[in-house]
PDB file of N, CA and C in Angstrom:
ATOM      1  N   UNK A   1       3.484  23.167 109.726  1.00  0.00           N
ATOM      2  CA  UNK A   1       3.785  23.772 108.448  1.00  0.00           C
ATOM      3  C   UNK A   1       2.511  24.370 107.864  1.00  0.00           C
ATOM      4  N   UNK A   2       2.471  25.141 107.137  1.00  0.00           N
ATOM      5  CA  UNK A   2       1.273  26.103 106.588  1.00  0.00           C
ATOM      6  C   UNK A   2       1.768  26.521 105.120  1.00  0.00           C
ATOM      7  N   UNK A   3       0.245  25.972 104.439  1.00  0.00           N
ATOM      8  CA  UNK A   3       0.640  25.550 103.078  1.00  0.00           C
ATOM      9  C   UNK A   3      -0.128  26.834 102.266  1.00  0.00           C
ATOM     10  N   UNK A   4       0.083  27.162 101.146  1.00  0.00           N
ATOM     11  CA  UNK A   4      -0.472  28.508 100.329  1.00  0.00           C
ATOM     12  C   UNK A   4      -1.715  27.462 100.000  1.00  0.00           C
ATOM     13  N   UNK A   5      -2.941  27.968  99.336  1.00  0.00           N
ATOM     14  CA  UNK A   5      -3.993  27.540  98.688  1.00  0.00           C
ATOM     15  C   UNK A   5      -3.656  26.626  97.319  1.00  0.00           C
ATOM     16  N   UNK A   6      -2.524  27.353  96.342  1.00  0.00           N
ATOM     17  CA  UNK A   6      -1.892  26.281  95.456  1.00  0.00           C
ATOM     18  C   UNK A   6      -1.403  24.996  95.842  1.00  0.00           C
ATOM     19  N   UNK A   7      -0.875  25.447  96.954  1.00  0.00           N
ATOM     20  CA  UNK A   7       0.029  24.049  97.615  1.00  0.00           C
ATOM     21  C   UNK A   7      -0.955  22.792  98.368  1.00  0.00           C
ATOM     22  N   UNK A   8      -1.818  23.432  98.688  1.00  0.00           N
ATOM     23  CA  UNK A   8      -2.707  22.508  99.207  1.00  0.00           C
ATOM     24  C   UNK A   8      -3.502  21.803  98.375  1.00  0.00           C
ATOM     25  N   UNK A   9      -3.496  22.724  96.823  1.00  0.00           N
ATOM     26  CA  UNK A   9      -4.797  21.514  96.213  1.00  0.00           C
ATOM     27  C   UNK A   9      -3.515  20.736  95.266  1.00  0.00           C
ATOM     28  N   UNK A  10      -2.566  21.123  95.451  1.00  0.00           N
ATOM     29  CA  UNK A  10      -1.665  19.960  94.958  1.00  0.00           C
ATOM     30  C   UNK A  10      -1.453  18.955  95.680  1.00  0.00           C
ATOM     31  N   UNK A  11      -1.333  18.919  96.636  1.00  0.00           N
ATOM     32  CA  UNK A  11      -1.286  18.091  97.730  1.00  0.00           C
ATOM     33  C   UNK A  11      -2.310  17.501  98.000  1.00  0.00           C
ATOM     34  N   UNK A  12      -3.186  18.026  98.286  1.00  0.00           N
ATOM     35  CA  UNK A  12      -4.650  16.894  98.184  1.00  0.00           C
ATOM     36  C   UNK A  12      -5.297  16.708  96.929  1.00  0.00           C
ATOM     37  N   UNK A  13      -4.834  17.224  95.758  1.00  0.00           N
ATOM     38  CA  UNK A  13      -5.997  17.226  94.315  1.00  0.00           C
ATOM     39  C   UNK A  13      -7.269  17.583  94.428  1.00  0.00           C
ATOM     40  N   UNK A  14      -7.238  18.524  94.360  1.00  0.00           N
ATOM     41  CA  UNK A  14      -8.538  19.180  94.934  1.00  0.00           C
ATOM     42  C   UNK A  14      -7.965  20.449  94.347  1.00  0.00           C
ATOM     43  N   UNK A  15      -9.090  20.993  93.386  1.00  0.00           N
ATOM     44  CA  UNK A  15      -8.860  22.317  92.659  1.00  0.00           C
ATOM     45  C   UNK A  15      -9.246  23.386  93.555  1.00  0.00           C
ATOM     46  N   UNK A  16      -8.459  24.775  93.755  1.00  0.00           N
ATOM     47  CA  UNK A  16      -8.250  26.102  94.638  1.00  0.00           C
ATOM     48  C   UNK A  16      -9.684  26.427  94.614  1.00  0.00           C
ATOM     49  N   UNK A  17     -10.642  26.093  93.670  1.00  0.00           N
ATOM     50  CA  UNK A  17     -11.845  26.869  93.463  1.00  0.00           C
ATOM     51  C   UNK A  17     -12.627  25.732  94.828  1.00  0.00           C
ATOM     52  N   UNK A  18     -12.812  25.019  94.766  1.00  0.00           N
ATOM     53  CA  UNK A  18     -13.254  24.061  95.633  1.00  0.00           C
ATOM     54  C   UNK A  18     -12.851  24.387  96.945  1.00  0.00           C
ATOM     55  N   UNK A  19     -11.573  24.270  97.548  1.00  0.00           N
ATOM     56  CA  UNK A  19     -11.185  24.820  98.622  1.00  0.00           C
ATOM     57  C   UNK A  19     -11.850  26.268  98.392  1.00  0.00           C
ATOM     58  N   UNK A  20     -11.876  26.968  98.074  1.00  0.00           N
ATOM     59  CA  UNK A  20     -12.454  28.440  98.479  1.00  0.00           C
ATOM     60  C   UNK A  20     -13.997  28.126  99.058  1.00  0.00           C
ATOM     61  N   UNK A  21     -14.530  26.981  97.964  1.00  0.00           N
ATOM     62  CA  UNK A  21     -15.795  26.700  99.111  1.00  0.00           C
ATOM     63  C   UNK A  21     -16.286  26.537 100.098  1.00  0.00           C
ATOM     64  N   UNK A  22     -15.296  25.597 100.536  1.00  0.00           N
ATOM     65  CA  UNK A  22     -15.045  24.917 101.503  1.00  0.00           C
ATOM     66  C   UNK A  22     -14.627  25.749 103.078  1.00  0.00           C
ATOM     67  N   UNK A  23     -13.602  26.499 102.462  1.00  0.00           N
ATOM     68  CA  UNK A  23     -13.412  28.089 103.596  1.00  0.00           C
ATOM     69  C   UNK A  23     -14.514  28.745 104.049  1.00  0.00           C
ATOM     70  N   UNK A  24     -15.496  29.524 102.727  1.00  0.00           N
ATOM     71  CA  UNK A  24     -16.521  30.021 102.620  1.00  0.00           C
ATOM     72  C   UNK A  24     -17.470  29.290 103.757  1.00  0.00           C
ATOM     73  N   UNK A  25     -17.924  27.933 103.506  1.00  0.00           N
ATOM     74  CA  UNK A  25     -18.658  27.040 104.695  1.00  0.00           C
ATOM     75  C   UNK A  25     -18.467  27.097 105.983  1.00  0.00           C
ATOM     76  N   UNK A  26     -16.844  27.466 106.187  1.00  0.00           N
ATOM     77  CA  UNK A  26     -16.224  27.394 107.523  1.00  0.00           C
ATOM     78  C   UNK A  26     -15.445  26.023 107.486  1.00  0.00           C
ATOM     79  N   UNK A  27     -15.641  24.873 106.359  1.00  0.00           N
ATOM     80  CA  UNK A  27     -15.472  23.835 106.222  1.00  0.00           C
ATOM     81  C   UNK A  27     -13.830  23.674 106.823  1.00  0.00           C
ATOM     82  N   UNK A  28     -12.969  24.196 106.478  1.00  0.00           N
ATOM     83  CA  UNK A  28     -12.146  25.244 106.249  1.00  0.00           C
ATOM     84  C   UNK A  28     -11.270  26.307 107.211  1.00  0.00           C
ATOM     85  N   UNK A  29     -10.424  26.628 107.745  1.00  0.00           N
ATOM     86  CA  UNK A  29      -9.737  27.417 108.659  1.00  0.00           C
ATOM     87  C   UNK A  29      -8.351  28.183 108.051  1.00  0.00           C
ATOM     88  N   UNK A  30      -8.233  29.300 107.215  1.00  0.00           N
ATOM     89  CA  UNK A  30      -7.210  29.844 106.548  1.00  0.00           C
ATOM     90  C   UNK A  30      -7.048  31.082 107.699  1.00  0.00           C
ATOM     91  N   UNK A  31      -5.781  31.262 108.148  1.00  0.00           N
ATOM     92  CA  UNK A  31      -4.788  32.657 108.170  1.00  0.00           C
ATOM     93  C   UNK A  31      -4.680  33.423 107.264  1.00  0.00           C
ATOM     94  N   UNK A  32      -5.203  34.711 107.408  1.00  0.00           N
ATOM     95  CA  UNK A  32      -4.606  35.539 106.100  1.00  0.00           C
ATOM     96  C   UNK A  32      -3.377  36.095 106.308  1.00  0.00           C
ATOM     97  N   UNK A  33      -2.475  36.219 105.766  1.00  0.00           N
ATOM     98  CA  UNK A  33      -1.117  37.448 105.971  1.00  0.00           C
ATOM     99  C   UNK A  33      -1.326  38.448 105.416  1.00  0.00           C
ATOM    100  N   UNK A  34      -0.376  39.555 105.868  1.00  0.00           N
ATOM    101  CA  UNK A  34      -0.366  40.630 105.681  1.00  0.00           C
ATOM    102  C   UNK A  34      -0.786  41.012 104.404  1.00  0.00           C
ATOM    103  N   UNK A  35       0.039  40.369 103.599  1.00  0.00           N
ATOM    104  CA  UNK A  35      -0.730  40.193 101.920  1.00  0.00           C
ATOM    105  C   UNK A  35      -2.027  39.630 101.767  1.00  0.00           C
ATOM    106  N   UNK A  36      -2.390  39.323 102.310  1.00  0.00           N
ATOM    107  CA  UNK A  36      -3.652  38.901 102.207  1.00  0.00           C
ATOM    108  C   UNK A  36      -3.512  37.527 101.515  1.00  0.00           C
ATOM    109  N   UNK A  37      -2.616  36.428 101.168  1.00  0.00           N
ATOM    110  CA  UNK A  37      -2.135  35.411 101.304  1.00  0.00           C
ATOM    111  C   UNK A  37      -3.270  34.243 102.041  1.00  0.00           C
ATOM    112  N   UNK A  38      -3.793  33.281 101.859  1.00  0.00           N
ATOM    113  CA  UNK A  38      -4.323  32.479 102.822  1.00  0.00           C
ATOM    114  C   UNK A  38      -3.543  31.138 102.856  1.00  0.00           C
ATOM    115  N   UNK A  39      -3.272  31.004 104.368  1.00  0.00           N
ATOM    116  CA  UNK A  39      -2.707  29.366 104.677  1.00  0.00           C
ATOM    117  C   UNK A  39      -3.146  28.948 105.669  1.00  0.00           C
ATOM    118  N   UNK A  40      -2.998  27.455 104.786  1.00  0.00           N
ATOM    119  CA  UNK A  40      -3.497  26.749 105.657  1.00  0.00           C
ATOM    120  C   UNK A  40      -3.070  25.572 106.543  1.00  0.00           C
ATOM    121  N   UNK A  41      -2.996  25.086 107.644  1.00  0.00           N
ATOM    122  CA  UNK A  41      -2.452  24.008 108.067  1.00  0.00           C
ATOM    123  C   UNK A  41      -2.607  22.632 107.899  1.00  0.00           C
ATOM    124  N   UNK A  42      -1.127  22.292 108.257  1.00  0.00           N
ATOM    125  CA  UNK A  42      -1.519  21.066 107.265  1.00  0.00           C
ATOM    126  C   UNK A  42      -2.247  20.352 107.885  1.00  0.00           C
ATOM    127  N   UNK A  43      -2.484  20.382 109.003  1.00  0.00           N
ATOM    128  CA  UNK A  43      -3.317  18.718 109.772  1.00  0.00           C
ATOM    129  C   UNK A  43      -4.625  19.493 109.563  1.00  0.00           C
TER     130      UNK A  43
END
């Protein structure tokens, strides 16, 4: 399953701005879609 950036910091509590860091690091592994959308998986 592959979760939007909202969905994930609900799910872990962890605010979207934080995850963007975390991407940024490489910490991190997002798909963009066509929209330019980023998800991420859940494991």
């Amino acid at each position: 399953m592959k979760l939007r950036i909202g969905d994930l910091a609900k799910v872990t509590g962890v605010i979207k701005r934080i995850i963007d860091y975390y991407t940024n690091l490489g910490l991190l592994q997002a798909e963009r879609s066509q929209i330019n959308y980023r998800y991420y998986r859940e494991e």
